[in-house]
N, C-alpha and C. Protein backbone atom coordinates (compact mmCIF):
# COMPACT_ATOMS: atom_id res chain seq x y z
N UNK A 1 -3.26 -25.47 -37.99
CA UNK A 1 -4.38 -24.67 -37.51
C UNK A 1 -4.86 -25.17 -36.15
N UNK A 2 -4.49 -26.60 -36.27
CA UNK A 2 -5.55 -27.51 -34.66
C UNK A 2 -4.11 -26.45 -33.54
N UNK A 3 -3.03 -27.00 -33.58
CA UNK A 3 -2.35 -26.69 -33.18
C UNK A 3 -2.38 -25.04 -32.40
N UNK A 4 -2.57 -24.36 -33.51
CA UNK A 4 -2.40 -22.83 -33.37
C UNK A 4 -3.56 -22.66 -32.02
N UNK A 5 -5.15 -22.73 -32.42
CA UNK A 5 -6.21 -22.94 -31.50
C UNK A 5 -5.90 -24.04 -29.92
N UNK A 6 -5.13 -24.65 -30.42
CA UNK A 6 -4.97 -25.33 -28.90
C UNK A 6 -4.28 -24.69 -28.16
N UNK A 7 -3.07 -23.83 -28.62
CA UNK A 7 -2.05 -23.19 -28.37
C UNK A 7 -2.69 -21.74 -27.81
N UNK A 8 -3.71 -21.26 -28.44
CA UNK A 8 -4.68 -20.25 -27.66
C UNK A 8 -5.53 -20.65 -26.58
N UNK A 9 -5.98 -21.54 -26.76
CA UNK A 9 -6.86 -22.27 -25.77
C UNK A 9 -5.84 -22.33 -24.13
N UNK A 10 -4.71 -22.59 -24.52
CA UNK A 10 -3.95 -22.81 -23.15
C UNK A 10 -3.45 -21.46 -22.59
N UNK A 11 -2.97 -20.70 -23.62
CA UNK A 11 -2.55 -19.67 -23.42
C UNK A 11 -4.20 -18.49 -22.33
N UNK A 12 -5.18 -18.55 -23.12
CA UNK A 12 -6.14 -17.88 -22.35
C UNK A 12 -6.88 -18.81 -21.06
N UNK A 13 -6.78 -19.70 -21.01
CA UNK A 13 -6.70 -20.47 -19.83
C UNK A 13 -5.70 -20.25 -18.81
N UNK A 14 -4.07 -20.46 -19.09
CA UNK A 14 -3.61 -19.92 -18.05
C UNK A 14 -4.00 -18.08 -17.41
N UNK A 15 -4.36 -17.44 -18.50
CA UNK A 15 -4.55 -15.75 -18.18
C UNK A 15 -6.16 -16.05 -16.97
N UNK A 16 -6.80 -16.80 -17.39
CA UNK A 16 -7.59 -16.80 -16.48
C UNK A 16 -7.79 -17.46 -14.59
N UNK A 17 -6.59 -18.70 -15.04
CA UNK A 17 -6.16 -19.24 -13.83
C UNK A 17 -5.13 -17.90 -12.93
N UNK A 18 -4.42 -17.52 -13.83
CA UNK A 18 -3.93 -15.91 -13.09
C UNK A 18 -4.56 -14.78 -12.30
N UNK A 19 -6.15 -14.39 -13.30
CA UNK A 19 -6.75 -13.45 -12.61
C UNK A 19 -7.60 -14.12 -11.65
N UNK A 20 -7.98 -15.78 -11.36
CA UNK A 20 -8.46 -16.56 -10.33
C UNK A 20 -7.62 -16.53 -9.30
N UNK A 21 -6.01 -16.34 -9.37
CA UNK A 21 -5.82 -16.21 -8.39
C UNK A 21 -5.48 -15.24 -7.56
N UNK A 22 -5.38 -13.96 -8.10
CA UNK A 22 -4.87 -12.68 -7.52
C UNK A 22 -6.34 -12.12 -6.81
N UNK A 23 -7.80 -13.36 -7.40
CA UNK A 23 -9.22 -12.88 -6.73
C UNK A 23 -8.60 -13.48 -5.63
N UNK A 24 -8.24 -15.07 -5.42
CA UNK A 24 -8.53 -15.44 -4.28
C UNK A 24 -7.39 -14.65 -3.09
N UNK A 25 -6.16 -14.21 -3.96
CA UNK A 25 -5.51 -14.22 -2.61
C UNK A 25 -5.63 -13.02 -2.37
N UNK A 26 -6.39 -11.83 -2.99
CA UNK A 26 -6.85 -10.60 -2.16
C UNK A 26 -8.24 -11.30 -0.97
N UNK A 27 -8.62 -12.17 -1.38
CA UNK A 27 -9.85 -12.65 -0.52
C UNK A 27 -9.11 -12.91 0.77
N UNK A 28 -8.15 -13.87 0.50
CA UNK A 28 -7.34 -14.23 1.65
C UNK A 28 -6.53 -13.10 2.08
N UNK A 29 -6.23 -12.13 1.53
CA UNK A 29 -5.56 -11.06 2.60
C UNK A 29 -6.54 -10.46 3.17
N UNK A 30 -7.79 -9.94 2.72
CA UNK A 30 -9.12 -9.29 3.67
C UNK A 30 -9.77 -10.22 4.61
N UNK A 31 -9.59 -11.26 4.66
CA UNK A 31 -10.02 -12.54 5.20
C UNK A 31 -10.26 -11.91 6.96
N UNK A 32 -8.97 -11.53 7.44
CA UNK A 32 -9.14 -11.57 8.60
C UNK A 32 -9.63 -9.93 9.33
N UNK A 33 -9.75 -9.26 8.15
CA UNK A 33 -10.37 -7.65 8.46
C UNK A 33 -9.23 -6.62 8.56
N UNK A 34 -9.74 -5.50 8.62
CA UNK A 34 -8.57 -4.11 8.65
C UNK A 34 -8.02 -4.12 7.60
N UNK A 35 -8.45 -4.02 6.42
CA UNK A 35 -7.68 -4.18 5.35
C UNK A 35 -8.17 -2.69 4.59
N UNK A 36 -7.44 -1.80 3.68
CA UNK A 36 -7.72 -0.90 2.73
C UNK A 36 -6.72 -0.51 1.86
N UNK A 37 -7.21 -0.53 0.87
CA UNK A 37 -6.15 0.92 -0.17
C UNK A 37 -5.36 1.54 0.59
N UNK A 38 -3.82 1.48 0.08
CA UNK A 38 -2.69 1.97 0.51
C UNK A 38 -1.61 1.71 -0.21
N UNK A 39 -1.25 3.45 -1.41
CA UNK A 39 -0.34 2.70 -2.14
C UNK A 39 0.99 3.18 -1.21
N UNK A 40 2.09 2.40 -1.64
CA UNK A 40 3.34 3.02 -0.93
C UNK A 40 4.48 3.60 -1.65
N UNK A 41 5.19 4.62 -1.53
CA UNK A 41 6.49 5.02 -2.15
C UNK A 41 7.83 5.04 -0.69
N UNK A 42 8.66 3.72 -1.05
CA UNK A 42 9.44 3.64 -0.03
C UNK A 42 10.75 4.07 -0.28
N UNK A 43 11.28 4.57 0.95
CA UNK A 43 13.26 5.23 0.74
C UNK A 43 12.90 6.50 -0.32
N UNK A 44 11.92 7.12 -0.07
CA UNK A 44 11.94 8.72 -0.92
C UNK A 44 13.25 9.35 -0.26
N UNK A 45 13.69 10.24 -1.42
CA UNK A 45 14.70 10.65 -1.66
C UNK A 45 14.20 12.31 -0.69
N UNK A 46 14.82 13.47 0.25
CA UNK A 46 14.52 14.61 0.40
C UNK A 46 13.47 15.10 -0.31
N UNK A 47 13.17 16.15 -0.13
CA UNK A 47 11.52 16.58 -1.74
C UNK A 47 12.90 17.56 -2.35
N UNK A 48 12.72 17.93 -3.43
CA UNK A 48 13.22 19.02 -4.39
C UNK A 48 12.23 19.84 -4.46
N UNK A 49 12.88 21.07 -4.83
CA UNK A 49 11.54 22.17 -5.46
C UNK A 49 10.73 21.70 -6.18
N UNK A 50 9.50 22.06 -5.97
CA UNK A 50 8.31 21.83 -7.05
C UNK A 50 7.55 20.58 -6.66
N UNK A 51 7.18 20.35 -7.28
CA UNK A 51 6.18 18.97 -7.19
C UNK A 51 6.38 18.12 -7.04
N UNK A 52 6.36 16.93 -6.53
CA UNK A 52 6.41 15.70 -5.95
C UNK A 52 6.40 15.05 -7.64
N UNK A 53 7.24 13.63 -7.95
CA UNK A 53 7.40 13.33 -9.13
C UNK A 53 6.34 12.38 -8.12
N UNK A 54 5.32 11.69 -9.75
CA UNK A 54 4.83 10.78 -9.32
C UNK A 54 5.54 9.19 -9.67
N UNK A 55 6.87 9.05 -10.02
CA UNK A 55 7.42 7.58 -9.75
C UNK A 55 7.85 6.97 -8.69
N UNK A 56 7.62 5.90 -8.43
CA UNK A 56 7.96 4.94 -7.48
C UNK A 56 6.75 4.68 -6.70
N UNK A 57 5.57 5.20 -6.49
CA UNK A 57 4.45 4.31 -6.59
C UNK A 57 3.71 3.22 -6.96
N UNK A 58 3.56 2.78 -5.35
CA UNK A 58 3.27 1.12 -6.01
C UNK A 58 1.79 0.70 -4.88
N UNK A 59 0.98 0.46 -6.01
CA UNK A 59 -0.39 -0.02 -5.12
C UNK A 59 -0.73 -0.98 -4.63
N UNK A 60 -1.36 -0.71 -3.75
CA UNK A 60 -1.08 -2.26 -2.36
C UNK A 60 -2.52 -2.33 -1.66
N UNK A 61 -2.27 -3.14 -0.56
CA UNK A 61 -3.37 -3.35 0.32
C UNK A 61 -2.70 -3.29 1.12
N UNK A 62 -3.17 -2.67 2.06
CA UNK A 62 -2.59 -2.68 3.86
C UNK A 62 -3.63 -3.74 4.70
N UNK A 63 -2.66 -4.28 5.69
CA UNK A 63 -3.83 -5.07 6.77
C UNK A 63 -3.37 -4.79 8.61
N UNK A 64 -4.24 -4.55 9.40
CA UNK A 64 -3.55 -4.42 10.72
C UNK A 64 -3.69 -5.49 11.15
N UNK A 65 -2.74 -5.99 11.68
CA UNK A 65 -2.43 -7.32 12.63
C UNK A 65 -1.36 -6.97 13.82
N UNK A 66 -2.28 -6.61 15.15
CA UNK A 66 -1.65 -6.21 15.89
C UNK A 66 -1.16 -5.02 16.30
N UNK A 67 0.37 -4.90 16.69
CA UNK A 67 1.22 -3.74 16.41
C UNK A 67 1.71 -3.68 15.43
N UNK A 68 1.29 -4.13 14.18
CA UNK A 68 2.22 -4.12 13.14
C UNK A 68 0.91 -4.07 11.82
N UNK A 69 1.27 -3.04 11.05
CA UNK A 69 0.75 -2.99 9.48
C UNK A 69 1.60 -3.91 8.42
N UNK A 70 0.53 -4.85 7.75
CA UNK A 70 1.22 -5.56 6.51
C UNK A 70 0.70 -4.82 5.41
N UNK A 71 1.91 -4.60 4.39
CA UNK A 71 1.36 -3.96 3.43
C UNK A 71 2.22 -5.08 2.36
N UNK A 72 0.60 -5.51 0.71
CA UNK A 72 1.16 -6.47 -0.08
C UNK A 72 0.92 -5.53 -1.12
N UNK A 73 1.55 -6.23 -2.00
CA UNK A 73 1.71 -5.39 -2.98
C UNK A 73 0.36 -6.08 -3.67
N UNK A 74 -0.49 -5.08 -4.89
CA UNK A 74 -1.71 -5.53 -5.50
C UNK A 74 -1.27 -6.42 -6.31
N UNK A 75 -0.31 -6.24 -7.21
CA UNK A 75 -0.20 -7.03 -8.71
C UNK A 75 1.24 -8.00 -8.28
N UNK A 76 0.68 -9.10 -7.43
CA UNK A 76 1.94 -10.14 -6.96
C UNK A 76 1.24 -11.51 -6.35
N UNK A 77 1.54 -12.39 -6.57
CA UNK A 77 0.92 -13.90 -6.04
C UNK A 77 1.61 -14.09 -4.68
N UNK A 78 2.54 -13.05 -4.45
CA UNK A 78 3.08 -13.60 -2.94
C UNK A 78 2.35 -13.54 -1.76
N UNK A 79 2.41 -14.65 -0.86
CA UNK A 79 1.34 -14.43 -0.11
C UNK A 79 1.29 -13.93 1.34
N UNK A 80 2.95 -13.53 1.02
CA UNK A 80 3.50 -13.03 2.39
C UNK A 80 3.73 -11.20 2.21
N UNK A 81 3.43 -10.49 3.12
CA UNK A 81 3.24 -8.84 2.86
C UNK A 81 4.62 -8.71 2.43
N UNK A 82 4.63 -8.20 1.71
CA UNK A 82 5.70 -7.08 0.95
C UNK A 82 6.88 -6.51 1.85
N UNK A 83 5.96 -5.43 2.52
CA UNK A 83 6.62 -4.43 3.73
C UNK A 83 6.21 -5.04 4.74
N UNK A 84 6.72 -4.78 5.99
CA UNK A 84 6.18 -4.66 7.39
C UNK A 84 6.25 -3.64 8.52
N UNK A 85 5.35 -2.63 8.73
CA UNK A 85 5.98 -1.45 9.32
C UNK A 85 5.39 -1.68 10.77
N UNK A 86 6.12 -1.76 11.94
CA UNK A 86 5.86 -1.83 13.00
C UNK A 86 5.42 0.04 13.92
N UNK A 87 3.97 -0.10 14.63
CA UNK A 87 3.53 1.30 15.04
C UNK A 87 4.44 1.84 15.76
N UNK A 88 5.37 1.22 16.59
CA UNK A 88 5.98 2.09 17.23
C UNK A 88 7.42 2.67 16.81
N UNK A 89 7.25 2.44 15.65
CA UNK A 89 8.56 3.24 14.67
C UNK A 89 7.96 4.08 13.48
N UNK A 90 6.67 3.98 13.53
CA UNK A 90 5.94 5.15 12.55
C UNK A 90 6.01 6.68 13.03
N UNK A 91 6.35 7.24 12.50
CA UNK A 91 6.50 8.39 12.56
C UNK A 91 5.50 9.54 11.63
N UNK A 92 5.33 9.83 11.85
CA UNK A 92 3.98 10.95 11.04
C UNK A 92 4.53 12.42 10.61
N UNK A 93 5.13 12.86 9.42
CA UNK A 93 5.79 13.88 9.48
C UNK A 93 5.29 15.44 9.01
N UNK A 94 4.37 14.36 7.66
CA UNK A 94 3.15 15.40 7.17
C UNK A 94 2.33 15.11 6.70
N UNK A 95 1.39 15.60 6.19
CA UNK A 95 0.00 15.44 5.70
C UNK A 95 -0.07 15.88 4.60
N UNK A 96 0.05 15.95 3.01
CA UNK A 96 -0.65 16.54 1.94
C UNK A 96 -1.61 16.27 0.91
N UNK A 97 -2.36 16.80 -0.03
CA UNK A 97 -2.49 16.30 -1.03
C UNK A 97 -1.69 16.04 -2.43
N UNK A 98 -1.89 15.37 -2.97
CA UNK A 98 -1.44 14.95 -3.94
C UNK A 98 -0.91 16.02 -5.25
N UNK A 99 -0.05 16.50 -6.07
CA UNK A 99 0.66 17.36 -6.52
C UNK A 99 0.73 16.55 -7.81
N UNK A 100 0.64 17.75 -8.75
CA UNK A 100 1.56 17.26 -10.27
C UNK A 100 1.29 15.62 -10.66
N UNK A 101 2.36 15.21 -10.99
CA UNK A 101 2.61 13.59 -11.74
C UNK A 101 1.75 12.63 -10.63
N UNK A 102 1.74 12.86 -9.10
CA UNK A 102 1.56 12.45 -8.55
C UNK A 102 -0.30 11.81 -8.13
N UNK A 103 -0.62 12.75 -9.13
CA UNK A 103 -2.10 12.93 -9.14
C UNK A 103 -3.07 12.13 -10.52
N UNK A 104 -1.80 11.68 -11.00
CA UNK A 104 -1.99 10.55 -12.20
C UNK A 104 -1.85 8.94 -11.61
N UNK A 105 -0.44 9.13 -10.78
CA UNK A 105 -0.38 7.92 -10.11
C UNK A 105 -1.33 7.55 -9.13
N UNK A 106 -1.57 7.80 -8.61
CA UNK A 106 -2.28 7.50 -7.13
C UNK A 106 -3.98 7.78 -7.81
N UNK A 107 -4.86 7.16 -6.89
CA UNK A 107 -6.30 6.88 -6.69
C UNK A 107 -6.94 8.09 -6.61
N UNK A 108 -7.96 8.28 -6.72
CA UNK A 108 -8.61 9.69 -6.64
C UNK A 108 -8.86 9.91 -5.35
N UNK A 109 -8.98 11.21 -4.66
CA UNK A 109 -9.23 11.46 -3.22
C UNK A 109 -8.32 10.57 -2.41
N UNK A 110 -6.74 10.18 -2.68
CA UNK A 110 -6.17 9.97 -1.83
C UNK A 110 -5.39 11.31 -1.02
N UNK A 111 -4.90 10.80 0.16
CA UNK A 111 -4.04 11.53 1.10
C UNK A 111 -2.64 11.13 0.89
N UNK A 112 -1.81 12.09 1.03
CA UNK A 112 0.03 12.11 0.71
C UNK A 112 0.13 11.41 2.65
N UNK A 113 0.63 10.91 3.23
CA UNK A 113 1.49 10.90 4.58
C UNK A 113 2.75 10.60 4.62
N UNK A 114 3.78 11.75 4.82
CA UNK A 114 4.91 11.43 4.99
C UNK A 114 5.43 11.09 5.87
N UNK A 115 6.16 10.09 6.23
CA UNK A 115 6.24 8.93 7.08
C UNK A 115 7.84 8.77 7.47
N UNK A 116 8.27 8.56 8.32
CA UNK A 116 9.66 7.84 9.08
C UNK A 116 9.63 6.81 9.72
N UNK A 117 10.72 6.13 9.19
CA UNK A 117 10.68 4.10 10.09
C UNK A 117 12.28 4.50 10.11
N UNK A 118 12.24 5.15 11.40
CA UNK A 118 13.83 4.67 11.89
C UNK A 118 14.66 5.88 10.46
N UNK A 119 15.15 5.60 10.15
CA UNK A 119 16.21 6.21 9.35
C UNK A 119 15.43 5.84 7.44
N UNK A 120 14.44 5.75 7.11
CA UNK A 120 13.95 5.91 5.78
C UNK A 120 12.74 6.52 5.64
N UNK A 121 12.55 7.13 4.49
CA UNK A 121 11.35 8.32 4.67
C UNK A 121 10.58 7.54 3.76
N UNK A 122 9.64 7.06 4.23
CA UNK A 122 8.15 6.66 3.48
C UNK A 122 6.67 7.33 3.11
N UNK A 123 6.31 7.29 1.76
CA UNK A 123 5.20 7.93 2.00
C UNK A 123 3.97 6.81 1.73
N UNK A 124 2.82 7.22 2.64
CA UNK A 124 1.39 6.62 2.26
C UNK A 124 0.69 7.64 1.78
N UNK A 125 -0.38 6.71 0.68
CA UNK A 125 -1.58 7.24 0.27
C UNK A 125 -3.01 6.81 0.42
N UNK A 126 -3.56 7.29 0.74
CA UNK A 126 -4.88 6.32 1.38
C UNK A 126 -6.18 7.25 1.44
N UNK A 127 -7.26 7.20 1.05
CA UNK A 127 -8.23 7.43 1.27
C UNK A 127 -8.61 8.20 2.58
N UNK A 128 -9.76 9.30 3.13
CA UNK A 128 -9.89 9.56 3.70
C UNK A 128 -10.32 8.51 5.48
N UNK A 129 -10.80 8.14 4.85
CA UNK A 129 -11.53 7.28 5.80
C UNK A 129 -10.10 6.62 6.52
N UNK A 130 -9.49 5.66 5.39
CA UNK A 130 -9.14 4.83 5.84
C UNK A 130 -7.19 5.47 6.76
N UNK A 131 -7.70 6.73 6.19
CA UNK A 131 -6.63 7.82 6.93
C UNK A 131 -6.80 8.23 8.33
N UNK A 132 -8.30 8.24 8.69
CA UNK A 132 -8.76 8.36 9.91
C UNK A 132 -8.72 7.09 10.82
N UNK A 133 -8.94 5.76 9.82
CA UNK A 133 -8.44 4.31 10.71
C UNK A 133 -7.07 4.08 11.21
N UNK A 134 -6.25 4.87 10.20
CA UNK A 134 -4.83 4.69 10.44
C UNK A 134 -4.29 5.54 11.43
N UNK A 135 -4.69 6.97 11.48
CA UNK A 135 -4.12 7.47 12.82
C UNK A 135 -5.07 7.38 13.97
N UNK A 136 -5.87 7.13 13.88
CA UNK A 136 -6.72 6.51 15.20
C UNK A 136 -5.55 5.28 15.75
N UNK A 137 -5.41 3.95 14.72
CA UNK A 137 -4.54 2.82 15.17
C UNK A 137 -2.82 3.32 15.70
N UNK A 138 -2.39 4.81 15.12
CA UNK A 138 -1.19 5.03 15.45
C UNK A 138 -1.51 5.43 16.89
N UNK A 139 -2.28 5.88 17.16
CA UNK A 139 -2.65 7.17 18.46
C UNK A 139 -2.93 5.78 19.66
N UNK A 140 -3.61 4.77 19.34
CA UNK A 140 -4.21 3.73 20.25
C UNK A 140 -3.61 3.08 20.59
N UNK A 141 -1.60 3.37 20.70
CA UNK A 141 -0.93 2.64 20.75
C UNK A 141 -0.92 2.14 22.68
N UNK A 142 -0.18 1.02 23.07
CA UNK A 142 -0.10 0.45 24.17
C UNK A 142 0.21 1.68 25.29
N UNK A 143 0.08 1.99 26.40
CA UNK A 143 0.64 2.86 27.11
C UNK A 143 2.43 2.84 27.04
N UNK A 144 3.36 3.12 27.11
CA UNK A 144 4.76 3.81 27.22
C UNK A 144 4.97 3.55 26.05
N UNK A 145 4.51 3.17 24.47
CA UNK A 145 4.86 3.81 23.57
C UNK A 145 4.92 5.12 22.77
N UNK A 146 5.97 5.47 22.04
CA UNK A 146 6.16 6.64 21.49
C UNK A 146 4.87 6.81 20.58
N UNK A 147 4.00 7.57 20.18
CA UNK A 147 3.98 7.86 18.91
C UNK A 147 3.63 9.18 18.25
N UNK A 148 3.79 9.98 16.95
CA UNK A 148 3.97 11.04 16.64
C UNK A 148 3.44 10.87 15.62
N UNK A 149 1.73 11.66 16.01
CA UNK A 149 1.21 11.96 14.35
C UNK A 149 0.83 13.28 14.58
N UNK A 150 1.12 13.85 13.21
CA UNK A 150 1.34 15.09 12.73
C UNK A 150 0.02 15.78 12.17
């Protein structure tokens, strides 16, 4: 019985040293600012008829640093971003709302943006606001860069 209770005792101790740390290291990714909701679905396949499936969504935090967006994934201890999409290979292709399955996955009042990096089709989802931070930061790019939002 001592056994069994000690054996819980460690077990809900580590669950709590876990959710201590996924607090701190979202602290440490907002740490330095520009940070919001942004889930990502990367290497989408063409669309098919009908509705957008909602798999392969995965929820994240985005941060701007620079010319370049880090995006981490939410549910991961790594402390290095996930993706890295550099502005002057963003491409802006469309704008929608959210469809079908897709409207289970994703956050409420997010935005669809379908996206190009070079040769793979990405989509973001993001909040209004933080949709207006993001193509403001695509548009504010350096003088003789490309950029194309839609």
């Amino acid at each position: 019985m001592a056994l069994a209770l000690l054996l819980c005792g460690v077990v809900l101790l580590l669950v709590l040293v876990g959710l201590f740390v996924f607090g701190v290291r979202r602290r440490l990714i907002q740490r330095s600012g520009g940070t919001f909701d942004c889930s990502l679905r990367w290497n989408v396949s063409e669309p098919k008829a009908g509705a957008p499936s909602g798999k392969g969504w995965v929820y994240g935090v985005a941060r701007y640093n620079g010319d370049q967006l880090d995006w981490f994934r939410v549910f991961s201890y790594a402390p290095r971003p996930r993706r890295t999409l550099q502005r002057g290979v963003i491409e802006v292709v469309a704008r929608r709302e959210p469809t079908g399955d897709e409207e289970l996955a994703l956050l409420v009042d997010q935005v669809v943006l379908e996206c190009a990096l070079g040769g793979v089709r990405v989509e973001l989802a993001m909040g209004e606001d933080a949709l207006t931070g993001f193509l403001a930061w695509l548009e504010a790019a350096p003088p003789g860069q490309r950029v194309n939002v839609a």
